[in-house]
Protein backbone atom coordinates (compact mmCIF):
# COMPACT_ATOMS: atom_id res chain seq x y z
CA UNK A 1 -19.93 30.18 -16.48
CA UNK A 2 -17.19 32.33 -15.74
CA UNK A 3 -17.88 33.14 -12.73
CA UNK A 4 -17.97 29.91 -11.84
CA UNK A 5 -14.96 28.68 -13.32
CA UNK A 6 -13.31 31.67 -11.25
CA UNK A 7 -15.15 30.29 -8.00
CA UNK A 8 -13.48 26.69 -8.90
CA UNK A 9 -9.94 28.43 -9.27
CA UNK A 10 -9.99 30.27 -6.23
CA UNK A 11 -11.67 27.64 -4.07
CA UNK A 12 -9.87 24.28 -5.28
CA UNK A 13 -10.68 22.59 -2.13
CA UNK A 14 -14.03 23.48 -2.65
CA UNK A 15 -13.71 20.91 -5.61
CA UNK A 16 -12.14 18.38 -3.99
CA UNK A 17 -15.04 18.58 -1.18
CA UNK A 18 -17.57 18.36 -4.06
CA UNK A 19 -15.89 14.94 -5.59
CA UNK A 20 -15.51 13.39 -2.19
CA UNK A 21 -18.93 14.20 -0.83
CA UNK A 22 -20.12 12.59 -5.09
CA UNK A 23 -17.95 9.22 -4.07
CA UNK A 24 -20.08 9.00 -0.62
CA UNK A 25 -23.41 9.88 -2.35
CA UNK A 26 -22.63 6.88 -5.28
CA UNK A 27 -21.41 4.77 -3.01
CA UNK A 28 -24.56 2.78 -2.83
CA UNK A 29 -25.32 2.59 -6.41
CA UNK A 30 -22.43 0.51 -6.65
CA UNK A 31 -22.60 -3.02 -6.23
CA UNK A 32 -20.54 -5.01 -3.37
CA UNK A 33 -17.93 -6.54 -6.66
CA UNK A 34 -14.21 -5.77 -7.30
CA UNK A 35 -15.18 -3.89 -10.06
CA UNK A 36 -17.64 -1.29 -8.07
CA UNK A 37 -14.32 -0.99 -6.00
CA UNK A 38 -11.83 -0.33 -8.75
CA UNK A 39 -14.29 2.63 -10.23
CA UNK A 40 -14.80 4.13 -6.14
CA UNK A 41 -10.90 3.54 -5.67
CA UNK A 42 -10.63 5.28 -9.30
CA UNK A 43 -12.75 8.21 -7.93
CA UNK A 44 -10.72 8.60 -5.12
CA UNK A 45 -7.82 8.53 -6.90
CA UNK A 46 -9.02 11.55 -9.00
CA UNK A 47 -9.44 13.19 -5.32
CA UNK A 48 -5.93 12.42 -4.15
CA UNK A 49 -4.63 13.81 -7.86
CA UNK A 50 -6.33 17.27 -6.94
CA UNK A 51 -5.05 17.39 -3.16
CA UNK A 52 -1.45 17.14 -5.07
CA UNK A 53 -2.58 20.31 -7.41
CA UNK A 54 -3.85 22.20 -4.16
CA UNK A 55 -0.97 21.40 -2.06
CA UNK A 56 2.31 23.51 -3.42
CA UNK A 57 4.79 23.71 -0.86
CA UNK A 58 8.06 21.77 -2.57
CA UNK A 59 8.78 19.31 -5.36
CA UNK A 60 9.53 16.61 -3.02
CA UNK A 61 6.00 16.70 -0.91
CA UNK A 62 4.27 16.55 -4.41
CA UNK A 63 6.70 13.43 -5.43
CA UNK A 64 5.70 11.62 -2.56
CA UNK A 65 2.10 12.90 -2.83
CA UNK A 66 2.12 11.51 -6.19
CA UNK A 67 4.15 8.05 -5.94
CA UNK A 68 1.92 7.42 -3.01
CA UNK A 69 -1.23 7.60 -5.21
CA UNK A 70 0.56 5.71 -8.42
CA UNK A 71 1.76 3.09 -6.35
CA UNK A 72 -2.06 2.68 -4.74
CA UNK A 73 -3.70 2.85 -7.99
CA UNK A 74 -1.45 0.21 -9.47
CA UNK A 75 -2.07 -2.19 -6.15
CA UNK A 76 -5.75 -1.29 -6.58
CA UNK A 77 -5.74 -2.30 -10.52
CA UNK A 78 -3.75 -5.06 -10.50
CA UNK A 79 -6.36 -6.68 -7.15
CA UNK A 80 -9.47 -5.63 -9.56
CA UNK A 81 -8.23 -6.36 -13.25
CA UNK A 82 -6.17 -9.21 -12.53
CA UNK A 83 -7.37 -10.57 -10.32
CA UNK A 84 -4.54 -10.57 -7.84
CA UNK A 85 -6.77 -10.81 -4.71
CA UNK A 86 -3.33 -11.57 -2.62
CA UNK A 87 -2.49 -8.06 -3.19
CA UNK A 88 -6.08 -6.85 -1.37
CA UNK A 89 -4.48 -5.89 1.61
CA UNK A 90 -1.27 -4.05 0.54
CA UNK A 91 -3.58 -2.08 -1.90
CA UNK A 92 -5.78 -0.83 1.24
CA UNK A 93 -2.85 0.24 3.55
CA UNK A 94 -1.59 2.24 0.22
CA UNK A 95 -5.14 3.49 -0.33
CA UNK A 96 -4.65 4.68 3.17
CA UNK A 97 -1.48 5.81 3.63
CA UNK A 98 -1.98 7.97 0.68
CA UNK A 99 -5.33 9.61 1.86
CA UNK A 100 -3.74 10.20 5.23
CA UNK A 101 -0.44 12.06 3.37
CA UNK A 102 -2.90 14.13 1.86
CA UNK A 103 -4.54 15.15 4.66
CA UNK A 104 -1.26 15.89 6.55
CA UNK A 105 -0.51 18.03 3.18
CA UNK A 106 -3.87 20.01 3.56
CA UNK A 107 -3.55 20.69 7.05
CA UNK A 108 0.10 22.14 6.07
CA UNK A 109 -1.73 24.16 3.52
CA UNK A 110 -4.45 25.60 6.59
CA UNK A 111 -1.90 26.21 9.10
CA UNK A 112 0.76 28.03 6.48
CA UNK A 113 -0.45 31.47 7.13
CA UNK A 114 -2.28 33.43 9.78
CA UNK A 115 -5.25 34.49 7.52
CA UNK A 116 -8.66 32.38 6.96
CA UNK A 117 -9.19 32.45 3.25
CA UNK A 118 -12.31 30.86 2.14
CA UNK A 119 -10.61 27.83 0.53
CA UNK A 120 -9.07 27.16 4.20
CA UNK A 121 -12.52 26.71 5.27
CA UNK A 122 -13.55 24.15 2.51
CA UNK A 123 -10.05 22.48 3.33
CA UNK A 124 -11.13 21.92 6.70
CA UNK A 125 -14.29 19.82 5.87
CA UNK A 126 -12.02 18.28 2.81
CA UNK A 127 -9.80 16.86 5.32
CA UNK A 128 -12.42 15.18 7.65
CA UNK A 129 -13.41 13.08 4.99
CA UNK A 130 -9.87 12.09 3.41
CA UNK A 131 -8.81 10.97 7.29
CA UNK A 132 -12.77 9.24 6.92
CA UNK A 133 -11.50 7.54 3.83
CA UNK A 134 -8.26 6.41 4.61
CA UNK A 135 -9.05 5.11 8.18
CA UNK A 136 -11.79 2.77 6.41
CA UNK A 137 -8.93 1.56 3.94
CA UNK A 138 -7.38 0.61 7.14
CA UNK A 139 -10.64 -0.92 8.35
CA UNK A 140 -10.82 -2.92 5.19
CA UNK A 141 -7.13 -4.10 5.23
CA UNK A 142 -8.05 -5.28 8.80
CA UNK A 143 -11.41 -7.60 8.03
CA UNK A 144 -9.03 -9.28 5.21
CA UNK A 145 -6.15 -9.90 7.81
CA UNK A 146 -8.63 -10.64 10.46
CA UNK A 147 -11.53 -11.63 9.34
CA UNK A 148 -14.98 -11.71 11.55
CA UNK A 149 -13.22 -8.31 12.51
CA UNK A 150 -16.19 -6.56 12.68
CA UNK A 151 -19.78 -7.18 13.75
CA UNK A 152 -23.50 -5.28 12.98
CA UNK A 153 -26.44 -6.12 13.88
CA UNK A 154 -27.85 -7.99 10.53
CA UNK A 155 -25.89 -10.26 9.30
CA UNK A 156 -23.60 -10.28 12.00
CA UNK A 157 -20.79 -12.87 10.89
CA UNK A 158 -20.89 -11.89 7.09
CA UNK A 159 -18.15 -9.68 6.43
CA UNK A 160 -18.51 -5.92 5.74
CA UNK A 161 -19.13 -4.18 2.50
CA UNK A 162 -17.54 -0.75 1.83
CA UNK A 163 -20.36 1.07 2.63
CA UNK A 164 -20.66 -0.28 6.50
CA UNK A 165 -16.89 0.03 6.79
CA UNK A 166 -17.07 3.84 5.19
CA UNK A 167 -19.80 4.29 7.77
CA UNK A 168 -18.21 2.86 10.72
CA UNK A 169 -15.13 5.35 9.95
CA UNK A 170 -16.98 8.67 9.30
CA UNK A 171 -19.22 7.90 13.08
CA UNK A 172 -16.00 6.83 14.87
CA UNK A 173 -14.05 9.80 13.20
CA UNK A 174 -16.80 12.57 14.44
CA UNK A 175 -17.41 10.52 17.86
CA UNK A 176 -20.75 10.21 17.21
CA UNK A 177 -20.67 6.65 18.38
CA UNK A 178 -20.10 3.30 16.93
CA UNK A 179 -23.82 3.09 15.62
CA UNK A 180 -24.22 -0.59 14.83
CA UNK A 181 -21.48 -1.82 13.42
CA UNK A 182 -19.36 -3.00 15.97
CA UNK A 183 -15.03 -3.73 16.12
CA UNK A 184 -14.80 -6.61 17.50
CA UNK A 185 -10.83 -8.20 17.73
CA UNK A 186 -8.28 -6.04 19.01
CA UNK A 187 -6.46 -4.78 16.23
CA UNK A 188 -9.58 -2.93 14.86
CA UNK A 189 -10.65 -1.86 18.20
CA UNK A 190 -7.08 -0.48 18.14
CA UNK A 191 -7.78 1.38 14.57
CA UNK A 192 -11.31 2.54 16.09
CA UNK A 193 -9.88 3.88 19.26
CA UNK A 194 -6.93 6.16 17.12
CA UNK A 195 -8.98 7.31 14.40
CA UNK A 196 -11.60 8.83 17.80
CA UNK A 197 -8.64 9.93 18.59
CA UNK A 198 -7.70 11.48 15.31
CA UNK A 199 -11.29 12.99 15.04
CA UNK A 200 -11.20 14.66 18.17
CA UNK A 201 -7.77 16.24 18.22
CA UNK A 202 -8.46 17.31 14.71
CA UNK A 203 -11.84 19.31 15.88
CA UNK A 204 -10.10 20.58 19.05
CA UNK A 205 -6.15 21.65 16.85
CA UNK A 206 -7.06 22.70 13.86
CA UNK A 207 -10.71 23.55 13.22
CA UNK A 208 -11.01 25.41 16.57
CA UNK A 209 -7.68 27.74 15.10
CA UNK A 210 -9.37 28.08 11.91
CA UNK A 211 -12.47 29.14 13.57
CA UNK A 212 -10.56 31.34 15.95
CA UNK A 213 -8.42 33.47 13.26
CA UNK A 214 -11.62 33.69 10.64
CA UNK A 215 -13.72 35.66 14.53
CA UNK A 216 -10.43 38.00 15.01
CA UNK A 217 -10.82 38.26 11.09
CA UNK A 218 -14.31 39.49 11.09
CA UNK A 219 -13.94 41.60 14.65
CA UNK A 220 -11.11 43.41 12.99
């Protein structure tokens, strides 16, 4: 036990990896509802609470860090408690916006030293799915401002549950292609093209550095 507690303290992002990688593997235990939602949203709120632990580079990026996540979980509670549906799409873009802050504060975190510790490494995966995450908040706000946004092939004008738009974001983030569920209007072809975009870049900047340091690391 204690060695594994000291695992979890040196290697936080190595919990946060863990709890993400749980929300994907419930995910379809959960029925399509507002309540499934509120617990997933809660679960990833418990994620974004961590990043702001991890990440310790001022007050004011953990202020932000953490208004961001109040103000989503609020927007997120008040669309699945009381039923303020209205709210459904400013709660997604501050689901998103605060996933994507976090990110930005974890690639900080990688890129503050010139050393590869091991909790860089699980920060690296951590990160791919937090940009997964909040790029399918975006893909959700999107369906509710535009709906027949998206298309699949079974039931292709239904809208999208969670899961296909969770799924659509982790194959367009890792370029793997758009498997079948398809953007459709521009503005989420728009979202699709930056978050290949995103995904690339990210393999190419910062996981190729990481990788680069950790082979002068063990050649040395």
């Amino acid at each position: 036990m204690n060695t594994l507690f000291h695992f979890l303290r040196r290697t936080p992002s190595a919990v946060l990896l863990l709890l993400q990688l749980i929300i994907l593997l419930t995910t379809p235990l959960l029925a399509d509802t507002a309540s499934s939602h509120a617990v997933s949203w809660a679960l990833g709120t418990l994620a974004l609470i961590l990043v702001a632990v991890i990440i310790r580079f001022s007050p004011v990026f953990n202020a932000v860090g953490f208004v961001l996540v109040g103000v989503a979980l609020t927007l997120s509670a008040l669309v699945a408690w009381a039923g303020m549906a209205d709210l459904a799409v400013w709660a997604n873009v501050a689901e998103a916006m605060a996933y994507f802050y976090a990110a930005w504060g974890m690639v900080m975190y990688m890129l503050d030293d010139h050393e590869v510790t091991r909790d860089e490494l699980f920060a690296a995966a951590a990160v791919f799915t937090l940009m997964a995450w909040g790029f399918a908040f975006l893909y959700s706000a999107c369906q509710i401002l535009y709906p027949h946004s998206f298309t699949a092939a079974v039931n292709v004008d239904a809208p999208r549950t969670w899961l296909e738009l969770l799924f659509l974001s982790f194959t367009s983030m890792s370029s793997t292609g758009l498997g079948d569920i398809i953007p459709i209007t521009p503005p989420a072809r728009v979202i699709s093209a930056i978050q290949m975009f995103t995904g690339v870049m990210y393999v190419a900047l910062i996981v190729s550095r990481l990788v680069g340091m950790a082979g002068v690391k063990t050649s040395k």
